[in-house]
PDB file of N, CA and C in Angstrom:
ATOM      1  N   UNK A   1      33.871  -2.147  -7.482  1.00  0.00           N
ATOM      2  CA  UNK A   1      33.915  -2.314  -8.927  1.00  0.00           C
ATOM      3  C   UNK A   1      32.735  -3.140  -9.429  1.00  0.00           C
ATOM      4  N   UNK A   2      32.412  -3.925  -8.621  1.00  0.00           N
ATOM      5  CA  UNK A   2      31.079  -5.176  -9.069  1.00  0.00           C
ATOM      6  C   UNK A   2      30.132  -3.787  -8.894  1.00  0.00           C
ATOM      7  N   UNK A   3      29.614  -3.274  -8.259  1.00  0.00           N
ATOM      8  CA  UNK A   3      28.507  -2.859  -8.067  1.00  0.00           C
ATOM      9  C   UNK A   3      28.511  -1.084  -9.496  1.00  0.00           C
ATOM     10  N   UNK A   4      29.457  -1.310  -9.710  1.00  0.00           N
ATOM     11  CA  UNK A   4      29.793   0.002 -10.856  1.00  0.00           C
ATOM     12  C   UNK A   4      29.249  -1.243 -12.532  1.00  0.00           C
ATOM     13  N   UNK A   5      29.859  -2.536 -12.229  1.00  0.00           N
ATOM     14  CA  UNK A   5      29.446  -3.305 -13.454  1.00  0.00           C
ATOM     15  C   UNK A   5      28.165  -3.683 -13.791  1.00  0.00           C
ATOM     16  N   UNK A   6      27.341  -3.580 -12.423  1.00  0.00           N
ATOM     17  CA  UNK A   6      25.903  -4.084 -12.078  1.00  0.00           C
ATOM     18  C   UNK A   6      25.260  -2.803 -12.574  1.00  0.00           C
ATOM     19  N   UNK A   7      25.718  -1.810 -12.513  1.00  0.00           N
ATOM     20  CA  UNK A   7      24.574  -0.334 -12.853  1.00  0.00           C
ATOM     21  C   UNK A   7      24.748  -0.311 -14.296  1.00  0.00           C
ATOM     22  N   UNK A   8      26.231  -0.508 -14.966  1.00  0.00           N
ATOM     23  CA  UNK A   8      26.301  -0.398 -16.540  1.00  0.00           C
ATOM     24  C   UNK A   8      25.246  -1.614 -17.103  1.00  0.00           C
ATOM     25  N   UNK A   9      25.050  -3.112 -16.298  1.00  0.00           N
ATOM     26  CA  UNK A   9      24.463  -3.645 -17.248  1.00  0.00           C
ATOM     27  C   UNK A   9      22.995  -3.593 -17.142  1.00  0.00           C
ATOM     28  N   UNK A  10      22.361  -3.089 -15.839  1.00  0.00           N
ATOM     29  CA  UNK A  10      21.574  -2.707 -15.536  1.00  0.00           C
ATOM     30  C   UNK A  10      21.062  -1.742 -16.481  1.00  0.00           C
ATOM     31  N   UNK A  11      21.992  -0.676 -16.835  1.00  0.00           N
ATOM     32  CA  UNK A  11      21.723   0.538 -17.809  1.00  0.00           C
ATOM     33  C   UNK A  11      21.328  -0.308 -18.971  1.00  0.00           C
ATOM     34  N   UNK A  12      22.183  -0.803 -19.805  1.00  0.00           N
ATOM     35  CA  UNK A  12      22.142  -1.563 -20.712  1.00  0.00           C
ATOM     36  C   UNK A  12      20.658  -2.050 -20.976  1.00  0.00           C
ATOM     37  N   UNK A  13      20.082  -3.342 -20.023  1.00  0.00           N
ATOM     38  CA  UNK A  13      19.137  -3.713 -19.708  1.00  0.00           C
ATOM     39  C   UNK A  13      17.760  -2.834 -20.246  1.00  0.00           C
ATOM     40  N   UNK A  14      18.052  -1.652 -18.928  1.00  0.00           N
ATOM     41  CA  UNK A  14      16.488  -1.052 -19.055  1.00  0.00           C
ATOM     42  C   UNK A  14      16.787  -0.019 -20.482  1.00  0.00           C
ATOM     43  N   UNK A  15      18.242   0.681 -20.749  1.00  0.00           N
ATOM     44  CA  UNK A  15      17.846   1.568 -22.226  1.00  0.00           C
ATOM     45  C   UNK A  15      17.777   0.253 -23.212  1.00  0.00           C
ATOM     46  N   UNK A  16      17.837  -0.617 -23.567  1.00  0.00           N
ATOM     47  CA  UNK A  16      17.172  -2.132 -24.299  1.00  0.00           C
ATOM     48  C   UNK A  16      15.787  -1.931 -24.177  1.00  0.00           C
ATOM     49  N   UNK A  17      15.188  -2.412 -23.503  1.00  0.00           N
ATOM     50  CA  UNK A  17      13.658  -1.955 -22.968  1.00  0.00           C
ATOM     51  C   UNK A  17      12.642  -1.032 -23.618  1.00  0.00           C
ATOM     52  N   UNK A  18      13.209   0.266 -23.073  1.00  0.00           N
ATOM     53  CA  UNK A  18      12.901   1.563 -23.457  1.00  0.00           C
ATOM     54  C   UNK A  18      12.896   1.435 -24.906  1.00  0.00           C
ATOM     55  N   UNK A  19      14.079   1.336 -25.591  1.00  0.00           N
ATOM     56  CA  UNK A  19      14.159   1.172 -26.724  1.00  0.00           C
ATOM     57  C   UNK A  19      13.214   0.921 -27.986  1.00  0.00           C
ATOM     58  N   UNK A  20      13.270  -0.735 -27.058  1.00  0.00           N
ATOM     59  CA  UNK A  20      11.872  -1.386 -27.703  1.00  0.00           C
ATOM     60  C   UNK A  20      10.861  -0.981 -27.872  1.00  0.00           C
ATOM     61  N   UNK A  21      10.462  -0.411 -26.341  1.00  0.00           N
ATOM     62  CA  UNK A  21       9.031  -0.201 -26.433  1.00  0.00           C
ATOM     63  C   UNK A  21       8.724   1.538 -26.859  1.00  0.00           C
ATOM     64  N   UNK A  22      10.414   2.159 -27.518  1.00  0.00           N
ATOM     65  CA  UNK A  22      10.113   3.377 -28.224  1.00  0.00           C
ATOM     66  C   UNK A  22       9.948   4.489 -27.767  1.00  0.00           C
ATOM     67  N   UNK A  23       9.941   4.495 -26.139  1.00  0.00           N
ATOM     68  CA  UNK A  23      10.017   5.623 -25.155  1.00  0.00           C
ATOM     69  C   UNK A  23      11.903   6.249 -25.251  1.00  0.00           C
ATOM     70  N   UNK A  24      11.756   7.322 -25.305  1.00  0.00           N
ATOM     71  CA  UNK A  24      12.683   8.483 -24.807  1.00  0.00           C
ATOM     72  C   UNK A  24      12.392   8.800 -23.350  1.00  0.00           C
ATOM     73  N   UNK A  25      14.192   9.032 -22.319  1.00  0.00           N
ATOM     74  CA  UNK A  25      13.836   9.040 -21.211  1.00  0.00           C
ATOM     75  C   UNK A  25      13.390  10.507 -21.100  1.00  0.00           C
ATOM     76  N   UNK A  26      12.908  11.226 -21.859  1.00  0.00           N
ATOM     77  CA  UNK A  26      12.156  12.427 -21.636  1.00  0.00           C
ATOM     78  C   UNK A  26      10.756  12.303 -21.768  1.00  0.00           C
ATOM     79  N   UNK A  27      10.505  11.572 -22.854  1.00  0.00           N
ATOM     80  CA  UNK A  27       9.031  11.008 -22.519  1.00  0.00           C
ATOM     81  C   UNK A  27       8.448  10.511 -21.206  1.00  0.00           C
ATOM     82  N   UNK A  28       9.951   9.316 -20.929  1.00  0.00           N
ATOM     83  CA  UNK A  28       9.522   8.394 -19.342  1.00  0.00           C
ATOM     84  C   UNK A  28       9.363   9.459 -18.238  1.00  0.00           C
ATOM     85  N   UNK A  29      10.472  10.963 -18.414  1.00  0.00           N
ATOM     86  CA  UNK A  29      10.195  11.852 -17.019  1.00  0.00           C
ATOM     87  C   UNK A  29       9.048  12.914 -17.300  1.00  0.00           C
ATOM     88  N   UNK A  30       8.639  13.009 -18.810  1.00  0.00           N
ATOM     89  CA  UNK A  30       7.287  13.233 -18.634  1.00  0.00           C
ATOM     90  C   UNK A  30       6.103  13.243 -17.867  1.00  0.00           C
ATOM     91  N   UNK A  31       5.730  11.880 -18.612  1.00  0.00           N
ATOM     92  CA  UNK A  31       5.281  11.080 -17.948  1.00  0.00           C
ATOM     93  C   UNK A  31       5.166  10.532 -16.776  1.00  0.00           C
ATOM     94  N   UNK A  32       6.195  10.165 -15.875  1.00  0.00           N
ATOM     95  CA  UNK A  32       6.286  10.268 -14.722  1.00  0.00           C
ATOM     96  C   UNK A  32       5.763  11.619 -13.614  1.00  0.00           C
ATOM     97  N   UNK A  33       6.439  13.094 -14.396  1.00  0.00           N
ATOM     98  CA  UNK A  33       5.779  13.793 -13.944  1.00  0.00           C
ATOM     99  C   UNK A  33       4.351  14.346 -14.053  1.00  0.00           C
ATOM    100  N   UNK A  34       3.690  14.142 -15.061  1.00  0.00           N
ATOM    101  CA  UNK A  34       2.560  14.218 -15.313  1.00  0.00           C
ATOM    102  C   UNK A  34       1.701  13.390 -14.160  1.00  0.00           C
ATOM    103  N   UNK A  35       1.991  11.872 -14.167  1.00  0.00           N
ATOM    104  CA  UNK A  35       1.009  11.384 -13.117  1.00  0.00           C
ATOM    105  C   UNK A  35       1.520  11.718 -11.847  1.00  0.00           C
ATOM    106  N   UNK A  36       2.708  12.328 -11.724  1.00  0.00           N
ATOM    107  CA  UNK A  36       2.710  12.973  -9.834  1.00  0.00           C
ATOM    108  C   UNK A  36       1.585  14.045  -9.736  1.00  0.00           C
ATOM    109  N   UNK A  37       1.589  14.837 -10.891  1.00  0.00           N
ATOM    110  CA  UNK A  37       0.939  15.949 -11.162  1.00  0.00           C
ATOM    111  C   UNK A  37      -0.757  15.767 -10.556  1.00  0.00           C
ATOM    112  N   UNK A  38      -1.176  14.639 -11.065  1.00  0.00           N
ATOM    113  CA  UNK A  38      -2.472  13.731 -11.282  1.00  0.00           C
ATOM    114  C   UNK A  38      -2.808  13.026  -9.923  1.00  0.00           C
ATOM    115  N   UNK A  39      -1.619  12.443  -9.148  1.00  0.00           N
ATOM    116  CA  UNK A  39      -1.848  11.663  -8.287  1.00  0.00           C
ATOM    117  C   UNK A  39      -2.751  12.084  -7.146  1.00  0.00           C
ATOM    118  N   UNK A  40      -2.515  13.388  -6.670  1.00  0.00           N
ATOM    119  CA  UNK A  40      -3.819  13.893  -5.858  1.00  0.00           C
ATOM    120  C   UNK A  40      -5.181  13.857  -6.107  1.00  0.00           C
ATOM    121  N   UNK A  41      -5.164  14.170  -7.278  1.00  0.00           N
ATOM    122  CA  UNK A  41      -6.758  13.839  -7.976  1.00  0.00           C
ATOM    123  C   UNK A  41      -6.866  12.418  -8.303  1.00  0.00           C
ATOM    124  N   UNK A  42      -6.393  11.297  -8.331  1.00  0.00           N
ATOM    125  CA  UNK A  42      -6.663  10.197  -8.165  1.00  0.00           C
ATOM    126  C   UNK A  42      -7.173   9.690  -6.952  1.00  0.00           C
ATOM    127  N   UNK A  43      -6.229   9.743  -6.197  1.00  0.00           N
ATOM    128  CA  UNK A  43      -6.232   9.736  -4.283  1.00  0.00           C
ATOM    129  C   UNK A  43      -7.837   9.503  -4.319  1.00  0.00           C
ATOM    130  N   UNK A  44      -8.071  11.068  -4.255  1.00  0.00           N
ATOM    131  CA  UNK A  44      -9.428  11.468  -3.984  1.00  0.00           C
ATOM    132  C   UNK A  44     -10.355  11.080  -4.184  1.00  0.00           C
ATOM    133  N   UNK A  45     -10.281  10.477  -5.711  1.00  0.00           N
ATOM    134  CA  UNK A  45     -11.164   9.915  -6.352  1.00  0.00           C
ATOM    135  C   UNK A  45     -11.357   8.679  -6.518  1.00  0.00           C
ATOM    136  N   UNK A  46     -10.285   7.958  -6.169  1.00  0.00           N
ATOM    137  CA  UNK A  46     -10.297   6.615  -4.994  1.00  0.00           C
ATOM    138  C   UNK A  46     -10.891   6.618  -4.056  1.00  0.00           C
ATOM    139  N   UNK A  47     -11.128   7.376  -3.154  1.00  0.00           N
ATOM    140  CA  UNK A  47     -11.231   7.701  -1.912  1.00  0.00           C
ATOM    141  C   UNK A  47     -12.949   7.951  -2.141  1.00  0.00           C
ATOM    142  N   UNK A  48     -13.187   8.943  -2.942  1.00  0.00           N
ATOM    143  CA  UNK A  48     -14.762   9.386  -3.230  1.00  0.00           C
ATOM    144  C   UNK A  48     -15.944   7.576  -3.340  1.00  0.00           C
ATOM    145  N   UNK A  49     -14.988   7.301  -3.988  1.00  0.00           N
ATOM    146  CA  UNK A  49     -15.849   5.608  -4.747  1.00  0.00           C
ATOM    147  C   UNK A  49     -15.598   5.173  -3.678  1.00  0.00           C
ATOM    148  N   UNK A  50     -14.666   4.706  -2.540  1.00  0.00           N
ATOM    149  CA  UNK A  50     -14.026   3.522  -1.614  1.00  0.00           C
ATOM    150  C   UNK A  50     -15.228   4.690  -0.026  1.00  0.00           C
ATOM    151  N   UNK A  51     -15.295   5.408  -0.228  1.00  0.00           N
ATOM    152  CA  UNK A  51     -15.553   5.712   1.073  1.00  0.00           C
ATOM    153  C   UNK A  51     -17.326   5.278   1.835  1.00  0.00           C
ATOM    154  N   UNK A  52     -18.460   4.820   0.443  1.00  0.00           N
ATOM    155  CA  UNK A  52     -19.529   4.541   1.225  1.00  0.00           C
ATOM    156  C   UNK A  52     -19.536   3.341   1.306  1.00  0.00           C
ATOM    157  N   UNK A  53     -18.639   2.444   0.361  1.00  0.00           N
ATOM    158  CA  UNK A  53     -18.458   0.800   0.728  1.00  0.00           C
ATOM    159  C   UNK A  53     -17.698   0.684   2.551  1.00  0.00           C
ATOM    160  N   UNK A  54     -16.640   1.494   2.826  1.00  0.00           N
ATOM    161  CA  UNK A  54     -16.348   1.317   3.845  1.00  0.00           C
ATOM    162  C   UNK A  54     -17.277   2.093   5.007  1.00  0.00           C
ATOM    163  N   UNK A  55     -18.849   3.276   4.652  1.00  0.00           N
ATOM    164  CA  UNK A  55     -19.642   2.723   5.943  1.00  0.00           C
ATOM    165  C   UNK A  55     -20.131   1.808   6.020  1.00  0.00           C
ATOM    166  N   UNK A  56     -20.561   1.411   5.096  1.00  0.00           N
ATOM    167  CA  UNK A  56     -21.463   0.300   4.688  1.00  0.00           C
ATOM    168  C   UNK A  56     -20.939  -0.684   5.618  1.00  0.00           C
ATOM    169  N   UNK A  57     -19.819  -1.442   4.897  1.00  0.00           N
ATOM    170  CA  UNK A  57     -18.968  -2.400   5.679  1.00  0.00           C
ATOM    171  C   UNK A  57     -18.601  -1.942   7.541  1.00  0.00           C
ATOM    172  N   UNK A  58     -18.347  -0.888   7.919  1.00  0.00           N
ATOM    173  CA  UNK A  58     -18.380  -0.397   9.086  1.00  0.00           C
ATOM    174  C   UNK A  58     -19.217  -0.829  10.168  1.00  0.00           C
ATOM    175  N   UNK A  59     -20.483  -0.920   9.191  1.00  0.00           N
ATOM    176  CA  UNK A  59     -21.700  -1.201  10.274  1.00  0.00           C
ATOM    177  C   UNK A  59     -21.778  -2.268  11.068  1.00  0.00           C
ATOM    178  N   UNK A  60     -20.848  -3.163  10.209  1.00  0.00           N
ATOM    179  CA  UNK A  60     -20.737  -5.044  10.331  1.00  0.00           C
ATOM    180  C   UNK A  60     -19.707  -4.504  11.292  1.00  0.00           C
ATOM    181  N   UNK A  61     -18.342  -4.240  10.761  1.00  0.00           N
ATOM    182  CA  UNK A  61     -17.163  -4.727  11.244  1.00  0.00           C
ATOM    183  C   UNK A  61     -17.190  -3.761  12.470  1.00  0.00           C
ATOM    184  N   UNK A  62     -17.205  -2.589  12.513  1.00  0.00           N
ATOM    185  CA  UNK A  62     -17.248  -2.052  14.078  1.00  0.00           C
ATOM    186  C   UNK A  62     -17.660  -2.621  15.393  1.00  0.00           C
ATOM    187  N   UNK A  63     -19.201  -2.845  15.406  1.00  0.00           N
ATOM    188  CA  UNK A  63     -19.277  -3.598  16.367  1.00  0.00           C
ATOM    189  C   UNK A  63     -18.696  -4.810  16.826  1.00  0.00           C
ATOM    190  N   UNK A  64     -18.701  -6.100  15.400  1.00  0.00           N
ATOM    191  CA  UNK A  64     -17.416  -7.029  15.959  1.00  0.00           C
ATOM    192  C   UNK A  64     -16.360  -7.017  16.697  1.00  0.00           C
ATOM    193  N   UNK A  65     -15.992  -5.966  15.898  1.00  0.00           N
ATOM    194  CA  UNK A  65     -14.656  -5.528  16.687  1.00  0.00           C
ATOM    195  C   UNK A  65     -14.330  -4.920  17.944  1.00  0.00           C
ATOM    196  N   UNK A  66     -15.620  -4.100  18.526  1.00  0.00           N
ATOM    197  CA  UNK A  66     -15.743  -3.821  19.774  1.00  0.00           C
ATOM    198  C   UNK A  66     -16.121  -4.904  20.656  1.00  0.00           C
ATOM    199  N   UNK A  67     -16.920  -5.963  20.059  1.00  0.00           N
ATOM    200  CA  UNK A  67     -17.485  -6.774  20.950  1.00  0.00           C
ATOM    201  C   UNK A  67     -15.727  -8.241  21.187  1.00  0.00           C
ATOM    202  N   UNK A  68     -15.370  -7.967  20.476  1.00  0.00           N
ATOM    203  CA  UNK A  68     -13.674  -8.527  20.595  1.00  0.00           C
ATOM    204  C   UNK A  68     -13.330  -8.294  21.160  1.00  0.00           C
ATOM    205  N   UNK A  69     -12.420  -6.904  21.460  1.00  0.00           N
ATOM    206  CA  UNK A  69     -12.321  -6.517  22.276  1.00  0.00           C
ATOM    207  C   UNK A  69     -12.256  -6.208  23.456  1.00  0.00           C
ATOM    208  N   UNK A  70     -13.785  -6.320  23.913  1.00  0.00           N
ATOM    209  CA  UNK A  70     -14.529  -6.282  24.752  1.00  0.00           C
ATOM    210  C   UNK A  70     -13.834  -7.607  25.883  1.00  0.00           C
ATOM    211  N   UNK A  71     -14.273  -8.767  24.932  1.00  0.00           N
ATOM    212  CA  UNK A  71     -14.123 -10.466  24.847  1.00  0.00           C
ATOM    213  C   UNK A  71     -12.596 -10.410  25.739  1.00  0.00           C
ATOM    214  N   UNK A  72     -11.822  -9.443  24.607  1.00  0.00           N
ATOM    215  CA  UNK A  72     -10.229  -9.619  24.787  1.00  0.00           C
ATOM    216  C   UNK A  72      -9.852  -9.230  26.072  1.00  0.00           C
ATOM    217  N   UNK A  73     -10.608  -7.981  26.506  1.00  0.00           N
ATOM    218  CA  UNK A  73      -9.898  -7.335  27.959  1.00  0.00           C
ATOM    219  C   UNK A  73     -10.569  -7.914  29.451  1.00  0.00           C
ATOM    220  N   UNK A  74     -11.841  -8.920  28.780  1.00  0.00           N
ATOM    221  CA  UNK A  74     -12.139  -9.391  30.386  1.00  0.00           C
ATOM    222  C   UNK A  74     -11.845 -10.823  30.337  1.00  0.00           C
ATOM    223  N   UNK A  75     -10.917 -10.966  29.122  1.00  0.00           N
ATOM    224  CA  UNK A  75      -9.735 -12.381  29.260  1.00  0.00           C
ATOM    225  C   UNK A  75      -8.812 -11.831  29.933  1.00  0.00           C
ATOM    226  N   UNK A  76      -7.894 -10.732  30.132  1.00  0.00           N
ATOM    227  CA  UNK A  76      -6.999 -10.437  30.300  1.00  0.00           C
ATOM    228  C   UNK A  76      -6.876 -10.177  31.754  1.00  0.00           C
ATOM    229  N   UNK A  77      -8.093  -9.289  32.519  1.00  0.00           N
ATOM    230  CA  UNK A  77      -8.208  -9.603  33.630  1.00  0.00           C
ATOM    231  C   UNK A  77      -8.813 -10.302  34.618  1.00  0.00           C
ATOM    232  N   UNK A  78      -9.653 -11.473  33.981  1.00  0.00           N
ATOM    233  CA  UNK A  78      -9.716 -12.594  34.634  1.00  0.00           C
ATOM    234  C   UNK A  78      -8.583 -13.483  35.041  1.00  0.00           C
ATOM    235  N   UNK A  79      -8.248 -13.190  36.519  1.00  0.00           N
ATOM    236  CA  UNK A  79      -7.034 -14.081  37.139  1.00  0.00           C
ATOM    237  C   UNK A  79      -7.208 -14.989  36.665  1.00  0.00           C
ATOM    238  N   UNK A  80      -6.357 -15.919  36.244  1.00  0.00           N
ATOM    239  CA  UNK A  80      -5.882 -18.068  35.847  1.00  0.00           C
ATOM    240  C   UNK A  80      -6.195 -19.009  37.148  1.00  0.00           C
ATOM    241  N   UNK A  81      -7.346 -19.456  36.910  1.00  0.00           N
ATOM    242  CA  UNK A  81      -7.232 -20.011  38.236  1.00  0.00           C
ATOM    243  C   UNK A  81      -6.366 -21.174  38.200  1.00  0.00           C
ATOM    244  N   UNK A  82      -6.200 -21.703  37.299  1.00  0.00           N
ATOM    245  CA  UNK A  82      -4.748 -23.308  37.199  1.00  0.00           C
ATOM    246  C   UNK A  82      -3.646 -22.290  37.846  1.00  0.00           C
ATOM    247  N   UNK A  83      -3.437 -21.144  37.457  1.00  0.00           N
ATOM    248  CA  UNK A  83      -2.049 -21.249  38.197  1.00  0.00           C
ATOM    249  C   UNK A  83      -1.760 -20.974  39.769  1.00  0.00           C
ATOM    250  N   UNK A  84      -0.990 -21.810  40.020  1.00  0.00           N
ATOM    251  CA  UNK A  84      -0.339 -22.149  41.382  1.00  0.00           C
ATOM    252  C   UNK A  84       1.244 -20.932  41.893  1.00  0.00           C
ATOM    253  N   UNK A  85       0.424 -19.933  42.929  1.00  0.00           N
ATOM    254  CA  UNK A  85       2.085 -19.201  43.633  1.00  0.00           C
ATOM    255  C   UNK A  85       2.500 -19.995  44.079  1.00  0.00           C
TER     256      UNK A  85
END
């Protein structure tokens, strides 16, 4: 029963909201569907702008990261000499 009182005031809440700010929830699923519609061509076009900053940046961070790596796995098999069988 609590969780049936929580969705009515919840409802309440967001059609208050809506209200205000003059949207119809046909506008809001509009809208909503419109930018699903869109969202692929955003992606992309995120992606178009973001993709020569990340070779750019690549050039730096790759090798670091190999040379880490690198660092990391001949820590790993260098036996401990402190420890005692």
């Amino acid at each position: 029963m609590r969780f049936v009182i929580r969705i009515l005031i919840w409802s309440l809440v967001v059609g208050l909201v809506l209200a205000w700010l003059g949207w119809t929830p046909a506008e809001l699923i509009g809208w909503l569907w419109h930018l699903l519609g869109h969202l692929p061509a955003w992606v992309l076009g995120v992606a178009d702008w973001a993709w020569p900053y990340v070779k750019q940046g690549a050039v730096i961070v790759v090798p670091l990261a190999l040379i880490g790596l690198v660092l990391e796995l001949r820590r790993r098999r260098r036996p401990d000499s402190r420890r005692v069988d």
